[in-house]
C-alpha atoms as a PDB file:
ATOM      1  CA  UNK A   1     -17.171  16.514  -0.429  1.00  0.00           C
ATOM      2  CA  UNK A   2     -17.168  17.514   3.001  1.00  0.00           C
ATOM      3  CA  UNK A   3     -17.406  21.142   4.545  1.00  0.00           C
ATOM      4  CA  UNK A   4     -13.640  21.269   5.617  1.00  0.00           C
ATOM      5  CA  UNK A   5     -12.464  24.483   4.153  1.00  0.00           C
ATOM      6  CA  UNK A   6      -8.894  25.362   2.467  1.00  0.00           C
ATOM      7  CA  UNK A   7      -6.663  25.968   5.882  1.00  0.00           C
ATOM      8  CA  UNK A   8      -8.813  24.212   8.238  1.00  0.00           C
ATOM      9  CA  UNK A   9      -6.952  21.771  10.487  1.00  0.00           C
ATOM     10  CA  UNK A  10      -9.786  21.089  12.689  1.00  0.00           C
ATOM     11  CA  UNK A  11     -10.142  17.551  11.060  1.00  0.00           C
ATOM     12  CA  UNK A  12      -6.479  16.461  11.395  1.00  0.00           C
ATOM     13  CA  UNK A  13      -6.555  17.898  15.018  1.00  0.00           C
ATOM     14  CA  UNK A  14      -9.490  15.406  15.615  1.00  0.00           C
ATOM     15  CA  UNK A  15      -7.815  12.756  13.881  1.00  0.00           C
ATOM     16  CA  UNK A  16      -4.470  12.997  16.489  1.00  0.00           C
ATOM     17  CA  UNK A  17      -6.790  13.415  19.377  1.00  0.00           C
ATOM     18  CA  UNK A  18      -7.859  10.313  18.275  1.00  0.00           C
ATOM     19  CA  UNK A  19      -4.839   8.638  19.237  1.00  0.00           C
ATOM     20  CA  UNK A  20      -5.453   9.396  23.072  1.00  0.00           C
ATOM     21  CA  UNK A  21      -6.706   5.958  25.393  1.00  0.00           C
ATOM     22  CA  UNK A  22      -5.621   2.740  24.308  1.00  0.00           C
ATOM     23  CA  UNK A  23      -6.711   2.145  20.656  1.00  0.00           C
ATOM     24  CA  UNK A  24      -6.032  -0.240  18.503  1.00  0.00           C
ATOM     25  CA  UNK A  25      -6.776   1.364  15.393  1.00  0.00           C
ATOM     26  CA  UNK A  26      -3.730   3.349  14.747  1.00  0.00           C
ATOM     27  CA  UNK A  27      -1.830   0.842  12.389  1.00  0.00           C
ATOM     28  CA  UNK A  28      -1.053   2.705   8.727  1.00  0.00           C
ATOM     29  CA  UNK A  29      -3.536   5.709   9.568  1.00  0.00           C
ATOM     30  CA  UNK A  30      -6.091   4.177  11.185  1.00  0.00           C
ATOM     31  CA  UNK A  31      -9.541   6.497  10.774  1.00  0.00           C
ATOM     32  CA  UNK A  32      -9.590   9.974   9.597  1.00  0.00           C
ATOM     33  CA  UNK A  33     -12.627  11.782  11.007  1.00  0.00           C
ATOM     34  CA  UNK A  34     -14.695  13.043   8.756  1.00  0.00           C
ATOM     35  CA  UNK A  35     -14.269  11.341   5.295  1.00  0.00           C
ATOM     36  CA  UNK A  36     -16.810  10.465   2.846  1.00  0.00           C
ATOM     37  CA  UNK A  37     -16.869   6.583   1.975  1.00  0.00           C
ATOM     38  CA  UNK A  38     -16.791   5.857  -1.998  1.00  0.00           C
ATOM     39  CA  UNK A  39     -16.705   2.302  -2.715  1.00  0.00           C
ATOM     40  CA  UNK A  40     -15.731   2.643  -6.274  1.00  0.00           C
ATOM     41  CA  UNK A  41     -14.186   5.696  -7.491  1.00  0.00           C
ATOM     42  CA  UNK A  42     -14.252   7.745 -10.878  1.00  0.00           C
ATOM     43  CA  UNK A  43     -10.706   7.485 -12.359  1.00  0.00           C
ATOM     44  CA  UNK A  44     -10.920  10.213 -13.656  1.00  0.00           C
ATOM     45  CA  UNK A  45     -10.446  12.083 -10.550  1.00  0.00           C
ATOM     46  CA  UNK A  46      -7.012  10.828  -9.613  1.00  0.00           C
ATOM     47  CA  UNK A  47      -4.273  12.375 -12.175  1.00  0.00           C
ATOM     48  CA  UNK A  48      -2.249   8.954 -12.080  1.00  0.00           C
ATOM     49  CA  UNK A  49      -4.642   7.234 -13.408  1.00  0.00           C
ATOM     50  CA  UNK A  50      -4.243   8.979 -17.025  1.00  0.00           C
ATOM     51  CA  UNK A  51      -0.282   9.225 -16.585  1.00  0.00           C
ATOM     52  CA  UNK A  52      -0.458   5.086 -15.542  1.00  0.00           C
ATOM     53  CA  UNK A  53      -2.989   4.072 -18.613  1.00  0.00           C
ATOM     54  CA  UNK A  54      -0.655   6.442 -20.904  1.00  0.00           C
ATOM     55  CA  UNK A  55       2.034   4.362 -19.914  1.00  0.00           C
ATOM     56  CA  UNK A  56       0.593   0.790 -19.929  1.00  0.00           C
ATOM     57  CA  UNK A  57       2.738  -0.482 -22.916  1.00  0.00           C
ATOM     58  CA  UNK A  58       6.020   0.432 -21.343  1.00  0.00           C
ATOM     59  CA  UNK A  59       4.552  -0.628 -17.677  1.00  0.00           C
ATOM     60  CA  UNK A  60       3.461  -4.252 -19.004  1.00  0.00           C
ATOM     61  CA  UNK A  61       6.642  -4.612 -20.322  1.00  0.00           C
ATOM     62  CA  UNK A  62       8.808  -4.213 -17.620  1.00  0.00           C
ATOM     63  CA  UNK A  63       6.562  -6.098 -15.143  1.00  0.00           C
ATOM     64  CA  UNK A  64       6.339  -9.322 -17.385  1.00  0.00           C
ATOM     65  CA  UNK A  65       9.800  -9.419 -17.895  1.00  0.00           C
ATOM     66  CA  UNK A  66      10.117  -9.543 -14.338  1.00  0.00           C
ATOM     67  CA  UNK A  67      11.527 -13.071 -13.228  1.00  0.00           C
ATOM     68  CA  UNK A  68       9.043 -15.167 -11.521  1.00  0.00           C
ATOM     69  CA  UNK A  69      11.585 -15.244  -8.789  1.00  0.00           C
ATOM     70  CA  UNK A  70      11.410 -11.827  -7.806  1.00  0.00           C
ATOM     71  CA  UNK A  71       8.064 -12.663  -6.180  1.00  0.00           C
ATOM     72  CA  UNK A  72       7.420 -13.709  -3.069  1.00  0.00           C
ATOM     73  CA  UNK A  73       4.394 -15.366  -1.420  1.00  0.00           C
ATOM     74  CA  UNK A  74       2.223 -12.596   0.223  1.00  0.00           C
ATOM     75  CA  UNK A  75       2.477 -12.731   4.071  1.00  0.00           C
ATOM     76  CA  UNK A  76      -0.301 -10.559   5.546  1.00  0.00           C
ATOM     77  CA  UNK A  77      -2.599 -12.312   7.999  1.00  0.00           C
ATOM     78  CA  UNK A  78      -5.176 -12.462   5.412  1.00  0.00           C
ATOM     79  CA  UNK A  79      -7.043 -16.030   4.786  1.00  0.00           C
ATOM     80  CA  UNK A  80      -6.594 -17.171   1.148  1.00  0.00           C
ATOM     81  CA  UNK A  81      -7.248 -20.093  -0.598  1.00  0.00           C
ATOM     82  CA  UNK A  82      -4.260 -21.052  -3.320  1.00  0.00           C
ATOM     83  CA  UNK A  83      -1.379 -18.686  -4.278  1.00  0.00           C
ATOM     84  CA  UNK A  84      -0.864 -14.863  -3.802  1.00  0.00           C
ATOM     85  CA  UNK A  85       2.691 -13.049  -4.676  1.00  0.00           C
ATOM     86  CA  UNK A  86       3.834  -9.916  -4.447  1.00  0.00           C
ATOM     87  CA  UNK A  87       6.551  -7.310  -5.710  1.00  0.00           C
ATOM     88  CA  UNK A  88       7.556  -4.616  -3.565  1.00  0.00           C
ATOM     89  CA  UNK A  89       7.995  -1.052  -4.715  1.00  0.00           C
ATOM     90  CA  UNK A  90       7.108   0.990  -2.005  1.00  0.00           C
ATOM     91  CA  UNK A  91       6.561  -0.452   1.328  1.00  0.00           C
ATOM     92  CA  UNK A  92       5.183   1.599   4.749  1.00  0.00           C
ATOM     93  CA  UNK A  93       7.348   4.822   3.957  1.00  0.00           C
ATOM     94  CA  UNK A  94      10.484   3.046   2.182  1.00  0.00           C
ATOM     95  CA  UNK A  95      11.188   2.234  -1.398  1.00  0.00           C
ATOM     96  CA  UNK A  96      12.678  -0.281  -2.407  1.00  0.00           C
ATOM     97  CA  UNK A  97      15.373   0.767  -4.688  1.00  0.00           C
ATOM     98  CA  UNK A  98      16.338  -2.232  -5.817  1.00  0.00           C
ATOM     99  CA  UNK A  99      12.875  -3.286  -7.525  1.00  0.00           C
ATOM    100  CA  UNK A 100      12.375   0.134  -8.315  1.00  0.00           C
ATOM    101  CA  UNK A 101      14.984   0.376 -10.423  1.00  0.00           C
ATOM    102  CA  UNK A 102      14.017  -3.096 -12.653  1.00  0.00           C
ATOM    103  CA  UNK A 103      11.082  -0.863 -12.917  1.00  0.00           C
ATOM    104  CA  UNK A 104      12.325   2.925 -14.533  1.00  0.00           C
ATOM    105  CA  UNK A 105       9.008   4.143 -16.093  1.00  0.00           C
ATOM    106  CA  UNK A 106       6.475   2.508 -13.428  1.00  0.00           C
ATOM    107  CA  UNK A 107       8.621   4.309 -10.615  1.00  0.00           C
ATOM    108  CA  UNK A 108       9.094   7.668 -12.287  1.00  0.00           C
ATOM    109  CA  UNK A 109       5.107   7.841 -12.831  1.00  0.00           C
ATOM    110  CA  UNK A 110       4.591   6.845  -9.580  1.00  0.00           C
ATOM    111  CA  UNK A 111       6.776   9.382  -7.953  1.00  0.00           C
ATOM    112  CA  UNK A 112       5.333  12.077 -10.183  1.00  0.00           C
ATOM    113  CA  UNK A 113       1.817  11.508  -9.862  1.00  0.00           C
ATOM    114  CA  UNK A 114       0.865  11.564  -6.049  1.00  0.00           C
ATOM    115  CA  UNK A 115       1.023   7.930  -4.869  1.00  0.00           C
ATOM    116  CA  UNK A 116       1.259   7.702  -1.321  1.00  0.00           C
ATOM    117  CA  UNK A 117       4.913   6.875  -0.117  1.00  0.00           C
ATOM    118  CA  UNK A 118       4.538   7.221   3.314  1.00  0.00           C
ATOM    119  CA  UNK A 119       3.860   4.637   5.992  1.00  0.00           C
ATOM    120  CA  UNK A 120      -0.088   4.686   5.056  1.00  0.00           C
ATOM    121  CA  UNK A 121       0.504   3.267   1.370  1.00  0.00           C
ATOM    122  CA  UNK A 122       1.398   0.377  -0.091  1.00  0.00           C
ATOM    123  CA  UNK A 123       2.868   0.494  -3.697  1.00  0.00           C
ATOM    124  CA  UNK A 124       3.899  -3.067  -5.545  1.00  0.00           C
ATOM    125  CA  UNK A 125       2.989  -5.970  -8.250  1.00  0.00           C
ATOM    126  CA  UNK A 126       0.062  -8.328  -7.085  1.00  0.00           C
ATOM    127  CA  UNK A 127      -0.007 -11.670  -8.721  1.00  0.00           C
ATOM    128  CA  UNK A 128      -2.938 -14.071  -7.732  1.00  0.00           C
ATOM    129  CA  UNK A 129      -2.347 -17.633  -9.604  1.00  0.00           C
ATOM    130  CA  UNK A 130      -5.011 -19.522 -10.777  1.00  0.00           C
ATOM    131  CA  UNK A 131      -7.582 -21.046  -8.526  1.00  0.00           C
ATOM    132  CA  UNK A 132      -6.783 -18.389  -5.893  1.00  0.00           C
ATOM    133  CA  UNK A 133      -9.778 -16.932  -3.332  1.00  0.00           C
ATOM    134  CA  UNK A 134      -8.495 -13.812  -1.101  1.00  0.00           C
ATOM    135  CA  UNK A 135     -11.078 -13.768   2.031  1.00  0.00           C
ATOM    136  CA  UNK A 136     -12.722 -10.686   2.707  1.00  0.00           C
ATOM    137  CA  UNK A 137     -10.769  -8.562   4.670  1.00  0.00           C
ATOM    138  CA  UNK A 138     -10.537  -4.257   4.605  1.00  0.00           C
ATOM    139  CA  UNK A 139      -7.260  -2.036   4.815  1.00  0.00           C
ATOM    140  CA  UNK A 140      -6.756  -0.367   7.619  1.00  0.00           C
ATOM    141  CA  UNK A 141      -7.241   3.195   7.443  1.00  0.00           C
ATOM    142  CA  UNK A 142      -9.307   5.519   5.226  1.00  0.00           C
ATOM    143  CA  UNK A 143      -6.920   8.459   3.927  1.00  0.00           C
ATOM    144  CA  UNK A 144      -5.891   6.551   1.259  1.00  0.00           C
ATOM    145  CA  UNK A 145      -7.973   4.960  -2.195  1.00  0.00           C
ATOM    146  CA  UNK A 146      -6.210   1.839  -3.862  1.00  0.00           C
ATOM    147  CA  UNK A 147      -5.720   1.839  -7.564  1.00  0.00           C
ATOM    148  CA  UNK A 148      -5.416  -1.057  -9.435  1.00  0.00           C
ATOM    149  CA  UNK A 149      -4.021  -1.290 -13.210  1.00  0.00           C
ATOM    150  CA  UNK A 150      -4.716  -4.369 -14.800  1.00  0.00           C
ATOM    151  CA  UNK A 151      -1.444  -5.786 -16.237  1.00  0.00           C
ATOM    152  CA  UNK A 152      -2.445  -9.098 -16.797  1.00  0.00           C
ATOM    153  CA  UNK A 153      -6.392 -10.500 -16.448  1.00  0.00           C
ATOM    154  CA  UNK A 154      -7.208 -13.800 -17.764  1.00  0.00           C
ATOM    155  CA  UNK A 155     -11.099 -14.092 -19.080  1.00  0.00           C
ATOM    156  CA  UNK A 156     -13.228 -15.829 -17.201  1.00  0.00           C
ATOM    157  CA  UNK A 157     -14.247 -15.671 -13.582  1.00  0.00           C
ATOM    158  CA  UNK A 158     -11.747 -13.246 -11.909  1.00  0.00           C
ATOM    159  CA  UNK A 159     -13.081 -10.185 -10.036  1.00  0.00           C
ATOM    160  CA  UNK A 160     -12.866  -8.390  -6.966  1.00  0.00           C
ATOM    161  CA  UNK A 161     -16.157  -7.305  -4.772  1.00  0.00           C
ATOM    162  CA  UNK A 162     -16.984  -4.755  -2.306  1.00  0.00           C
ATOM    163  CA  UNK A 163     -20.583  -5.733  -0.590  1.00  0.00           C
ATOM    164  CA  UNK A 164     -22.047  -7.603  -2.892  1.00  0.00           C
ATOM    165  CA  UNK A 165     -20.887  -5.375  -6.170  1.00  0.00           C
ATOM    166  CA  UNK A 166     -18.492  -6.968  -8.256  1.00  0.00           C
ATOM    167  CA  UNK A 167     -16.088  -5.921 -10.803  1.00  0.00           C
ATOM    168  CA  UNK A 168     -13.833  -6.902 -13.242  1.00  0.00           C
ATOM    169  CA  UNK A 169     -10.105  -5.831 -14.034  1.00  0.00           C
ATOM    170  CA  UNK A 170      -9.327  -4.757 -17.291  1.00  0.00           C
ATOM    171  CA  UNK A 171      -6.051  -4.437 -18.925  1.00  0.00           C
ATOM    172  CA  UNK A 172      -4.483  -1.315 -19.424  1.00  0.00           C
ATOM    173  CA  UNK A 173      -7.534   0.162 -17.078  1.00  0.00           C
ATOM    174  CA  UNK A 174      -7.109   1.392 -13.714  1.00  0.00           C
ATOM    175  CA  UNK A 175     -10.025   0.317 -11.142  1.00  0.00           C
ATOM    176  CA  UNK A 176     -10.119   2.200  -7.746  1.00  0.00           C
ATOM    177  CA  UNK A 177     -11.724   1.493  -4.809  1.00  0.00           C
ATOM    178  CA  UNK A 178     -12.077   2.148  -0.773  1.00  0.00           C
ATOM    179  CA  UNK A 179      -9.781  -0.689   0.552  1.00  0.00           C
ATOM    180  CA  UNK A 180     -11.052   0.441   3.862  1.00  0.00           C
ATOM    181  CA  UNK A 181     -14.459  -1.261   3.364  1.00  0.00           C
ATOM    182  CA  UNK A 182     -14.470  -5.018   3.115  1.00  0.00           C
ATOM    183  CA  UNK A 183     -13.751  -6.545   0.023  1.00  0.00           C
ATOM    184  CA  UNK A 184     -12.711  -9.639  -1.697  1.00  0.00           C
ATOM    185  CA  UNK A 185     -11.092 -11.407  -4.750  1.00  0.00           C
ATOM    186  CA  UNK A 186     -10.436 -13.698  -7.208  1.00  0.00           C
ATOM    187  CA  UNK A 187      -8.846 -15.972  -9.772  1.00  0.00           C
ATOM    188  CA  UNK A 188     -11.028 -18.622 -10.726  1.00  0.00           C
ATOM    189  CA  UNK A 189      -9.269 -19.196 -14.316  1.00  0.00           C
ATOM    190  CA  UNK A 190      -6.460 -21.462 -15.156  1.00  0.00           C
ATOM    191  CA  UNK A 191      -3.835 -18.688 -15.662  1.00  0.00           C
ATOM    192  CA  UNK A 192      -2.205 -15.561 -13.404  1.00  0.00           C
ATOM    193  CA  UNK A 193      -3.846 -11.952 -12.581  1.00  0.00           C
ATOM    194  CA  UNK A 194      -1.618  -9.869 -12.475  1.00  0.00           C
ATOM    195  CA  UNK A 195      -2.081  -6.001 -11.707  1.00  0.00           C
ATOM    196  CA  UNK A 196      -0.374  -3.059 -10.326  1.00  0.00           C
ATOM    197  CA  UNK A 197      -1.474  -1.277  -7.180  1.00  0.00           C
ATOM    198  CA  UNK A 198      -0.785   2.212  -6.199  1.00  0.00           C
ATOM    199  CA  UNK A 199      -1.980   4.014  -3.111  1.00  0.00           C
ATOM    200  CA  UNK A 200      -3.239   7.214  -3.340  1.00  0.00           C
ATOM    201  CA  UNK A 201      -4.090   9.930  -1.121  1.00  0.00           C
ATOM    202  CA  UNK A 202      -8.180  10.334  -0.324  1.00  0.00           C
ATOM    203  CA  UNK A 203      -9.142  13.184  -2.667  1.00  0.00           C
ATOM    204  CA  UNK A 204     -11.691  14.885  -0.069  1.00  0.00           C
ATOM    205  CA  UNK A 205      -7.845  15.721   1.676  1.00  0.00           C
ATOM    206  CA  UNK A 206      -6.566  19.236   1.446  1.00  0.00           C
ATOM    207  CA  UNK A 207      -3.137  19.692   0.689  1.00  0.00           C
ATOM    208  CA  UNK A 208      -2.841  20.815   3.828  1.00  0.00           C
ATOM    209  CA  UNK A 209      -4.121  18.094   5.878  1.00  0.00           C
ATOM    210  CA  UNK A 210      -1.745  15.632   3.210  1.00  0.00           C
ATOM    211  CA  UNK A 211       0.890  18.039   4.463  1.00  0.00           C
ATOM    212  CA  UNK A 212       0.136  17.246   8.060  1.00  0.00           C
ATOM    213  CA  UNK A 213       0.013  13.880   7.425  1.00  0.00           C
ATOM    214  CA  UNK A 214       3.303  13.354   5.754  1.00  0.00           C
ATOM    215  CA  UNK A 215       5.009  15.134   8.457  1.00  0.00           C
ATOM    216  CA  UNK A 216       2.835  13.263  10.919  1.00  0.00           C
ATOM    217  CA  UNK A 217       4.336   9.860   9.569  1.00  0.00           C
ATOM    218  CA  UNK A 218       8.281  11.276   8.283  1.00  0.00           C
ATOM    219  CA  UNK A 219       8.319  11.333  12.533  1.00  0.00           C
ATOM    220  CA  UNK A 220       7.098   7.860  12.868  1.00  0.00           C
ATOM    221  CA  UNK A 221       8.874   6.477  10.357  1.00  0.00           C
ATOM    222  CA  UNK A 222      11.860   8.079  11.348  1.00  0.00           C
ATOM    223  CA  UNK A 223      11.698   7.017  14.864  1.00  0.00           C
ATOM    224  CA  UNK A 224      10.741   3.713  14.724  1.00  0.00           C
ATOM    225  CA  UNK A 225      13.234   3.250  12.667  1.00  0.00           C
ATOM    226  CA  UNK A 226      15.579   4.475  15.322  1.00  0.00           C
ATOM    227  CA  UNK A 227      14.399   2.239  17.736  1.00  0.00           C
ATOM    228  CA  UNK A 228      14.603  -0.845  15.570  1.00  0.00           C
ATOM    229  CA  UNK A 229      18.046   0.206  15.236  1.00  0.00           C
ATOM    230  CA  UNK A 230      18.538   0.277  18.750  1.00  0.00           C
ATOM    231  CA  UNK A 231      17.147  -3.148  19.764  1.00  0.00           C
ATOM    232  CA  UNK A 232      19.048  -4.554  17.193  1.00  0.00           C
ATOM    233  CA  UNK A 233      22.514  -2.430  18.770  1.00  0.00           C
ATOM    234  CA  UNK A 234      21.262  -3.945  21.726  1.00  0.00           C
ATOM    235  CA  UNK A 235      20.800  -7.361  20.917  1.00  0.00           C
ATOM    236  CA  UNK A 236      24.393  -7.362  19.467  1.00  0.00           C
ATOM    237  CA  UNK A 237      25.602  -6.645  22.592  1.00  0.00           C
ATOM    238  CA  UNK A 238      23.680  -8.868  24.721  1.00  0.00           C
ATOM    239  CA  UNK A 239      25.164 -11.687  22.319  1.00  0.00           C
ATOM    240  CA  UNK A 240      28.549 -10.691  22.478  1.00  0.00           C
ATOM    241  CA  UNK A 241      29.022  -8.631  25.289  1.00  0.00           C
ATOM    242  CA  UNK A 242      32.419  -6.140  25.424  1.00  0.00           C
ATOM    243  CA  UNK A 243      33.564  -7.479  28.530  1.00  0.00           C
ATOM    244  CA  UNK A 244      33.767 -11.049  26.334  1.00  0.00           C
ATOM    245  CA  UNK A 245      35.135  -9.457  23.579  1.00  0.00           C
ATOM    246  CA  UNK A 246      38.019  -7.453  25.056  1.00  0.00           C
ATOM    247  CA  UNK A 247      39.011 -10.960  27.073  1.00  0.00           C
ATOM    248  CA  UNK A 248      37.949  -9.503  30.558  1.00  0.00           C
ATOM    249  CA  UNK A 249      37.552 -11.471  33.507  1.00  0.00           C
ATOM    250  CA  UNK A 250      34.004 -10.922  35.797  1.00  0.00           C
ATOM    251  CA  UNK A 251      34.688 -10.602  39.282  1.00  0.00           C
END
């Protein structure tokens, strides 16, 4: 634990001074000052991680009767080797309501439970098929540990590894780890892994500094979303400008 004490902001204050010059380490989060680096983490210090292996039966179910449709091929700029899909829940501060709602007791633990569902979590079904290799890469910021609950986890040689250390998913078993430091993984059987990721806040954060933070990104989210809106006013215009529309003649 660090030596930040209940009511101390000087951390967070770092952390938006941080933002000052040109960096490029600002997407999701970026780096919190100040926080202890776990690779793996002790589930038992995350409250989901009880409520989500309580609720595995009913969880499994409504993911595998998900139709293989309602996938779609992972597009980060991450290297891979063979077949990675995804299922959106929660997505850089918006749910999806749609998938959420094909998913009743996954998304009411979820929302109960802590996960992050702001713009510095990610919160949806990961399905590597077999013969898959995802190239190392890290996450980009450190407020946040990534759960995984295995859903489905073929035997055989499917892991993921964070320098060197490797482990295996389990089903029904949640696995959590600092996405922030490199990692990798795999699927090196001859049928799908399938798990459940959740995002959840770094536990050295008070519940002030999560405060902060969710305010912090409520105004980014919120205004970028107003200016997406705008370009896209914009562009409508630009396409089919009024003057056009309303028949008038340029002089």
């Amino acid at each position: 634990m660090s030596e930040e004490t209940p009511g101390d902001t000087s951390r967070f204050l770092d952390y938006v001074r941080s933002f000052e010059g040109e960096s490029n380490d600002l997407v999701m989060g970026g780096s919190y000052p100040r926080l202890p680096s776990i690779t793996w983490y002790d589930p038992a210090q995350f409250p989901i991680t009880a409520a989500l292996e309580n609720h595995y039966d009913e969880i499994r179910e409504e993911v595998l009767r998900l139709s293989p449709t309602s996938f779609y091929r992972e597009n980060e700029c991450i290297g891979r080797i063979g077949e990675w899909e995804v299922f959106w829940l929660f997505e850089l501060g918006e749910k999806n309501e749609l998938n959420c709602s094909k998913l009743p007791v996954t998304t009411a633990v979820i929302e109960s439970h802590g996960a992050i569902q702001t713009i510095a979590g990610l919160i949806y079904i990961s399905k590597m098929r077999p013969g898959t290799h995802i190239s190392p890469h890290r996450g980009p910021t450190n407020i946040r540990v990534r759960c995984h609950l295995g859903i489905q986890v073929p035997e055989g040689d499917c892991a993921i590894s964070i320098g060197g250390e490797k482990k295996h998913w389990r089903e029904g078993r949640c696995l959590l780890l600092d996405d922030h430091q490199e990692h990798e993984a795999w699927n090196h059987t001859q049928f799908d892994r399938i798990v459940l990721i959740v995002d959840v806040w770094h536990p050295d954060l008070s519940s002030q500094e999560i405060s902060l933070l969710k305010g912090l990104h409520k105004y980014a989210y919120v205004q970028s979303s107003a200016l997406a809106a705008r370009r896209q006013r914009n562009a409508s215009f630009e396409a089919d400008p009024p003057n056009v529309r309303s028949g008038a003649v340029k002089s």
